[in-house]
N, C-alpha and C. Protein backbone atom coordinates (compact mmCIF):
# COMPACT_ATOMS: atom_id res chain seq x y z
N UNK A 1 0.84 -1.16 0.00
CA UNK A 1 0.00 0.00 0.00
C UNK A 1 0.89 1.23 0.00
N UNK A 2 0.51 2.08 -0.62
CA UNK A 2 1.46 3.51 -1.18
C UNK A 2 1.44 4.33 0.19
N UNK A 3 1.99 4.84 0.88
CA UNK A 3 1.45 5.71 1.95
C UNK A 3 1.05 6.85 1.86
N UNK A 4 0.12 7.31 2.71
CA UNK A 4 -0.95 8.72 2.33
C UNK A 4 -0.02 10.00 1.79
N UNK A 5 1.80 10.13 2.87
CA UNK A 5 2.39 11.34 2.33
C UNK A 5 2.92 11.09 0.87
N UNK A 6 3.26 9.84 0.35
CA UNK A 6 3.69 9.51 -1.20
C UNK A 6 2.24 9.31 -2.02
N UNK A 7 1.08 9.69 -1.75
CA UNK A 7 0.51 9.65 -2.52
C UNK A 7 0.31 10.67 -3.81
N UNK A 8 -0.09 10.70 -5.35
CA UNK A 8 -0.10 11.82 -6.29
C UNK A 8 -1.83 12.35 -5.95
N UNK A 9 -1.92 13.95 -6.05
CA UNK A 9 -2.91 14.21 -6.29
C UNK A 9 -4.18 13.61 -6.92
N UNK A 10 -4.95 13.33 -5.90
CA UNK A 10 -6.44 12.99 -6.93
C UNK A 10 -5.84 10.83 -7.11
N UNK A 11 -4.98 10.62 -6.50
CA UNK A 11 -4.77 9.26 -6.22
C UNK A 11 -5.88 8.51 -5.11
N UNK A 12 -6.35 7.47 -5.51
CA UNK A 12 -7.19 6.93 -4.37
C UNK A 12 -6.53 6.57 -2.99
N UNK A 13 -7.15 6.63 -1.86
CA UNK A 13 -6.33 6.64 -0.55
C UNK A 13 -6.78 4.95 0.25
N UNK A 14 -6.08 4.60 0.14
CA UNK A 14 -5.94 3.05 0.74
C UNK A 14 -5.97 2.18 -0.66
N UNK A 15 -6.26 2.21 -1.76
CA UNK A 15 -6.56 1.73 -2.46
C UNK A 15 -5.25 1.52 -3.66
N UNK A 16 -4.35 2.70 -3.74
CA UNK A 16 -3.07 2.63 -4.79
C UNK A 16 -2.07 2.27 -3.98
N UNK A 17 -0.94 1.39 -5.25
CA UNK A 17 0.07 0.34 -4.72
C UNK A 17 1.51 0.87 -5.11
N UNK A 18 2.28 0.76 -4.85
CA UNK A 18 3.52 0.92 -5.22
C UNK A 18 3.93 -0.11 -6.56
N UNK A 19 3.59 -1.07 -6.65
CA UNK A 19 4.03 -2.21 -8.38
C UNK A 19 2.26 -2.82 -8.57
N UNK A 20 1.82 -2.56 -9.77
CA UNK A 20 0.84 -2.70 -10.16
C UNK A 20 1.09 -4.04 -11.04
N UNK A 21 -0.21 -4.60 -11.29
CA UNK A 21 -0.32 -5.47 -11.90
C UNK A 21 -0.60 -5.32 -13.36
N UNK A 22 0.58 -5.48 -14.20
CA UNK A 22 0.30 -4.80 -15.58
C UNK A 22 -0.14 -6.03 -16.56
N UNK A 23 -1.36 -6.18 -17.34
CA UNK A 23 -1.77 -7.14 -18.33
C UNK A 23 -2.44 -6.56 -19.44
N UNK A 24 -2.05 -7.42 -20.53
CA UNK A 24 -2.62 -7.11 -21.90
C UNK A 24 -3.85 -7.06 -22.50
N UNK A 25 -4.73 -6.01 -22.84
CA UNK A 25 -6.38 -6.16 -22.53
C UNK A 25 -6.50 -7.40 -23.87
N UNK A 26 -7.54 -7.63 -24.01
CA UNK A 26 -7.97 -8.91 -25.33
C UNK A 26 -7.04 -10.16 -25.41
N UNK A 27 -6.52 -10.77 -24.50
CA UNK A 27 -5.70 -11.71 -23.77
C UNK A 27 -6.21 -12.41 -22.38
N UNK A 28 -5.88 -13.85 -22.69
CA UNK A 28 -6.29 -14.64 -21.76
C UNK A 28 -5.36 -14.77 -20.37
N UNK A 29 -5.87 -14.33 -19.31
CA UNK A 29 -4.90 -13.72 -18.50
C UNK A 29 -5.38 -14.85 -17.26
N UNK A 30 -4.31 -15.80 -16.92
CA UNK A 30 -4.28 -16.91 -16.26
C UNK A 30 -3.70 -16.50 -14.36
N UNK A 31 -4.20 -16.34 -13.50
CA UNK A 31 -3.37 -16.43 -12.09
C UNK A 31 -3.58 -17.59 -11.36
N UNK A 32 -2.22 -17.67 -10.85
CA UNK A 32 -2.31 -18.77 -9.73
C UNK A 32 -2.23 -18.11 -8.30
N UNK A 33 -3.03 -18.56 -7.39
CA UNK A 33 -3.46 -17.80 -5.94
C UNK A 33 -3.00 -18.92 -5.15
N UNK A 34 -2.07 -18.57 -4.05
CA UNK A 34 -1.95 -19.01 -2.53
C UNK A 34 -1.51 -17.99 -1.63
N UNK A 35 -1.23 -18.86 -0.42
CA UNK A 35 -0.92 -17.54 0.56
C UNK A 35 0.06 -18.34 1.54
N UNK A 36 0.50 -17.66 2.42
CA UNK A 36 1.69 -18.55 2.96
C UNK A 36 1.32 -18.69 4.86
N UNK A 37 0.42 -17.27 4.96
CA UNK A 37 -0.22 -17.08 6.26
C UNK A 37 -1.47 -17.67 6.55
N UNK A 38 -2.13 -16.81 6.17
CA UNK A 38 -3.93 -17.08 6.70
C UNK A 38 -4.43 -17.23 5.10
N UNK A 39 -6.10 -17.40 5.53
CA UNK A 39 -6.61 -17.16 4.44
C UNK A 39 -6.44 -15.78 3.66
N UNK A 40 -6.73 -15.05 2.65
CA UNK A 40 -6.53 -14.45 2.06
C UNK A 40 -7.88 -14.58 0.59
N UNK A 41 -8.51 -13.13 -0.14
CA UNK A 41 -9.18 -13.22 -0.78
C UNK A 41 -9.28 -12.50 -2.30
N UNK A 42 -8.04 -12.61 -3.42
CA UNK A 42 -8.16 -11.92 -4.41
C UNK A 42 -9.34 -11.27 -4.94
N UNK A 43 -10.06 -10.16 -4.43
CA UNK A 43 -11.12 -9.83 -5.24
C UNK A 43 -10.90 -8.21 -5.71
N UNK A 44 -10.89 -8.06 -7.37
CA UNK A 44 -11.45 -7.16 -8.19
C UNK A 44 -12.93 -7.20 -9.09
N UNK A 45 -13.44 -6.18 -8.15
CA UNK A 45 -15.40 -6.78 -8.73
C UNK A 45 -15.10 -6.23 -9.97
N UNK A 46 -14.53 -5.40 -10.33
CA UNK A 46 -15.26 -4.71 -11.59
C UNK A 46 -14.52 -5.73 -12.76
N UNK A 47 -13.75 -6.45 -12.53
CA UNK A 47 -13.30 -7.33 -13.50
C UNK A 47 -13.76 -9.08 -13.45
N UNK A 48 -14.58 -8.84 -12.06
CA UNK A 48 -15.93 -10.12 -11.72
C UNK A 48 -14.87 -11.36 -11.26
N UNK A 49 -13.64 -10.97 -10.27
CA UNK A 49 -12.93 -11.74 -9.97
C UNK A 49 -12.79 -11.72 -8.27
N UNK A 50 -13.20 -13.03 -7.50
CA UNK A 50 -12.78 -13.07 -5.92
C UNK A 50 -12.66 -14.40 -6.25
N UNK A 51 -11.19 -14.85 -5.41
CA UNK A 51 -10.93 -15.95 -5.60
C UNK A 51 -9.66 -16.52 -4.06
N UNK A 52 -9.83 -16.76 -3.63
CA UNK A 52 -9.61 -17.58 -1.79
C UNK A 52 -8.06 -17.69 -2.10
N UNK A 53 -7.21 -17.49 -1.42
CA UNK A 53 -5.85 -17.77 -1.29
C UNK A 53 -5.57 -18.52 -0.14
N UNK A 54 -5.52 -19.71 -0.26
CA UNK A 54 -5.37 -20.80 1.09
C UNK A 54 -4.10 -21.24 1.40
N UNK A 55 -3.75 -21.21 2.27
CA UNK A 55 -2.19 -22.10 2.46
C UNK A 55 -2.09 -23.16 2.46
N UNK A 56 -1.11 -23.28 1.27
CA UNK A 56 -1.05 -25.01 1.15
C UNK A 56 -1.46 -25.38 0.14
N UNK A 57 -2.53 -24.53 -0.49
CA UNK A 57 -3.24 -25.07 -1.38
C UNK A 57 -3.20 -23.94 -2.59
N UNK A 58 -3.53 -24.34 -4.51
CA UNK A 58 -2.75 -23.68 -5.33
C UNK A 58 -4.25 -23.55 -6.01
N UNK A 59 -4.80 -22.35 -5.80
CA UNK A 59 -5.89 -21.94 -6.73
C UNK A 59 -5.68 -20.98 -8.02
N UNK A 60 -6.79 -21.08 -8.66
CA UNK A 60 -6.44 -19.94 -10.09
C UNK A 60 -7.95 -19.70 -10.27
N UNK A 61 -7.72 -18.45 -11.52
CA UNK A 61 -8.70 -18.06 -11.89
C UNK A 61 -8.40 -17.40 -13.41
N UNK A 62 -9.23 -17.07 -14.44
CA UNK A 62 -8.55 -16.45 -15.68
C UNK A 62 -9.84 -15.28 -15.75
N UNK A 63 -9.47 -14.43 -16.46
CA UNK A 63 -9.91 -13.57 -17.03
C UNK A 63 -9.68 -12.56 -18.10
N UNK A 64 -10.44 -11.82 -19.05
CA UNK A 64 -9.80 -11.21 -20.39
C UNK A 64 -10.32 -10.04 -20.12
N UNK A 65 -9.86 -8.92 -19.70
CA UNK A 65 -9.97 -7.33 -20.00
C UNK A 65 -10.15 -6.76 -21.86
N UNK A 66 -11.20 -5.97 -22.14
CA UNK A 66 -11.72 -5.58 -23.23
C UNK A 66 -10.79 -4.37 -23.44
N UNK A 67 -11.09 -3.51 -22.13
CA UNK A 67 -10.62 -1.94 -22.38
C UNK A 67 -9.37 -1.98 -21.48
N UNK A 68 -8.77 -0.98 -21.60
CA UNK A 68 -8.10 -0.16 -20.82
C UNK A 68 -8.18 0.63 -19.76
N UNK A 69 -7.41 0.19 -19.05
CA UNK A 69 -7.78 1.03 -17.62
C UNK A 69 -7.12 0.39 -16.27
N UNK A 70 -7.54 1.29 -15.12
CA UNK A 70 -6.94 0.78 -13.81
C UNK A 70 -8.31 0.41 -12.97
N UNK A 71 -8.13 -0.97 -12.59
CA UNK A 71 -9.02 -1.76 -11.82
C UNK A 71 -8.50 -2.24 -10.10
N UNK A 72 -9.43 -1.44 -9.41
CA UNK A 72 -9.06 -1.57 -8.62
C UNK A 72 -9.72 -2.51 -7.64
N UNK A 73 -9.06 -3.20 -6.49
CA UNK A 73 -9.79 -4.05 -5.84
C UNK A 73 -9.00 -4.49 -4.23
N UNK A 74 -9.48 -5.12 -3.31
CA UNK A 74 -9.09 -5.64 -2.23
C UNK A 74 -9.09 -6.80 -1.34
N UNK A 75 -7.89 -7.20 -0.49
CA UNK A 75 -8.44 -8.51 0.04
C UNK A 75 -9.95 -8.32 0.77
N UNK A 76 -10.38 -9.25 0.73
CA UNK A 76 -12.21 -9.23 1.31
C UNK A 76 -12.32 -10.14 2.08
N UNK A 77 -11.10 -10.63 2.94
CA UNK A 77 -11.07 -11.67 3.87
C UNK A 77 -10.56 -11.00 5.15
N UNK A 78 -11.50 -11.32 6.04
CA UNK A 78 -10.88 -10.90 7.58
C UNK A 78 -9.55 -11.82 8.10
N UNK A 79 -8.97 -11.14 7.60
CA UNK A 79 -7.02 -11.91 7.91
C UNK A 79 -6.38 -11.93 9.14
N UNK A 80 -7.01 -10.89 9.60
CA UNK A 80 -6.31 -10.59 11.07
C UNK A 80 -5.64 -9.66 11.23
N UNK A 81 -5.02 -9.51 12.01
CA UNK A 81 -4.39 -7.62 12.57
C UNK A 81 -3.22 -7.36 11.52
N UNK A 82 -2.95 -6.61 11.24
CA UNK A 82 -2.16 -5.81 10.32
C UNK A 82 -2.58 -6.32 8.88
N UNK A 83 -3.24 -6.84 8.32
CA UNK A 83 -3.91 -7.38 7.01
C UNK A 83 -5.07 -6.34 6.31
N UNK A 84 -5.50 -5.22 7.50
CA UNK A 84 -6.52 -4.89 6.41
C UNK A 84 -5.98 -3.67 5.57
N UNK A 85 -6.82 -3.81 4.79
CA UNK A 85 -6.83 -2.96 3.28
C UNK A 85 -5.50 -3.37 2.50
N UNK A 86 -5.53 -4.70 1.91
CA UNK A 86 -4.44 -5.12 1.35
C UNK A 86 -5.04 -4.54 0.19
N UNK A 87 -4.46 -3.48 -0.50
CA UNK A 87 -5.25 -3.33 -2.11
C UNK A 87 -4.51 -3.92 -3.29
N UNK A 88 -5.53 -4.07 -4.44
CA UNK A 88 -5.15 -4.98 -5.26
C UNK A 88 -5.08 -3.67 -6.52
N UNK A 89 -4.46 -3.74 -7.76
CA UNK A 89 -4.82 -2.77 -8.91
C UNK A 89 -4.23 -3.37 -10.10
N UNK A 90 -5.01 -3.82 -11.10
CA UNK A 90 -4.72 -4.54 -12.47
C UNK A 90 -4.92 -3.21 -13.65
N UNK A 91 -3.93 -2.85 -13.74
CA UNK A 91 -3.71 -2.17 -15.13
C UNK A 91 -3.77 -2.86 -16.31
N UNK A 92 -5.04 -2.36 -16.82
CA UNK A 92 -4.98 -3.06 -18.56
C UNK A 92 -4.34 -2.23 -19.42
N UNK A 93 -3.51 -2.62 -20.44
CA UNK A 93 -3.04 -2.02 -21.38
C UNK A 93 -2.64 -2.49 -22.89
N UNK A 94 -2.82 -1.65 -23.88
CA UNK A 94 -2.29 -2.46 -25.23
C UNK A 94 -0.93 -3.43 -25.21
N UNK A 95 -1.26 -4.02 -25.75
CA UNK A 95 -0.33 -5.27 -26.03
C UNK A 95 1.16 -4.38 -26.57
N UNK A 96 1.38 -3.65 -26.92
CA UNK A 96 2.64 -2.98 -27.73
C UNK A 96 3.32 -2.27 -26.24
N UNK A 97 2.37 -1.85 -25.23
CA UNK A 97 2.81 -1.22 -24.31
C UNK A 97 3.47 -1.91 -23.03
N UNK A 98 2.55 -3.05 -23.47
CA UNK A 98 2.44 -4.23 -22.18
C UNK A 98 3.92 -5.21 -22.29
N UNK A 99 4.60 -5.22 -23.98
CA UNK A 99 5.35 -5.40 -24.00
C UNK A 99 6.57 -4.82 -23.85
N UNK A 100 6.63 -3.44 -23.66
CA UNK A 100 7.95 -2.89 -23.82
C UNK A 100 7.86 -2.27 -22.44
């Protein structure tokens, strides 16, 4: 999580990350989910993705972004003390950009 004094103007507050998750929109975009602590809960709604991060155990989920843009999202699992507002943010971008 970015901290409130490094944040940029007009940046969302709890919600922007320091290394974003950069993927290619119109591409089949594959993750594998675990966790090494507690439970844990990958969810970005607006890209219709929550998906359980269990220890021990190796989940996935796929999804294909149309447009462009920054999607933002959060763990949605009560983790325990120092865990909340883990935020999540999937940057879609053209494939020419995504590569270089």
């Amino acid at each position: 999580m970015t901290p409130e004094t490094d944040l940029a103007q007009g940046s969302p507050r709890l919600l922007e990350v320091d290394h974003r998750m950069v993927v290619p929109i119109e591409s089949p975009i594959r993750i594998l989910i675990s966790a090494e602590d507690v439970l844990h809960s990958w969810a970005v709604p607006a890209l219709g993705i929550k998906t359980d991060a269990i220890p021990g155990r190796l989940n996935q989920t796929t999804f294909i972004t149309t447009l462009p843009g920054l999607f933002y999202g959060q763990c949605s699992e009560i983790c325990g003390s120092n865990h909340s507002f883990m935020p999540i943010v999937v940057e879609a971008t053209e494939l020419e950009n995504f590569e270089s």
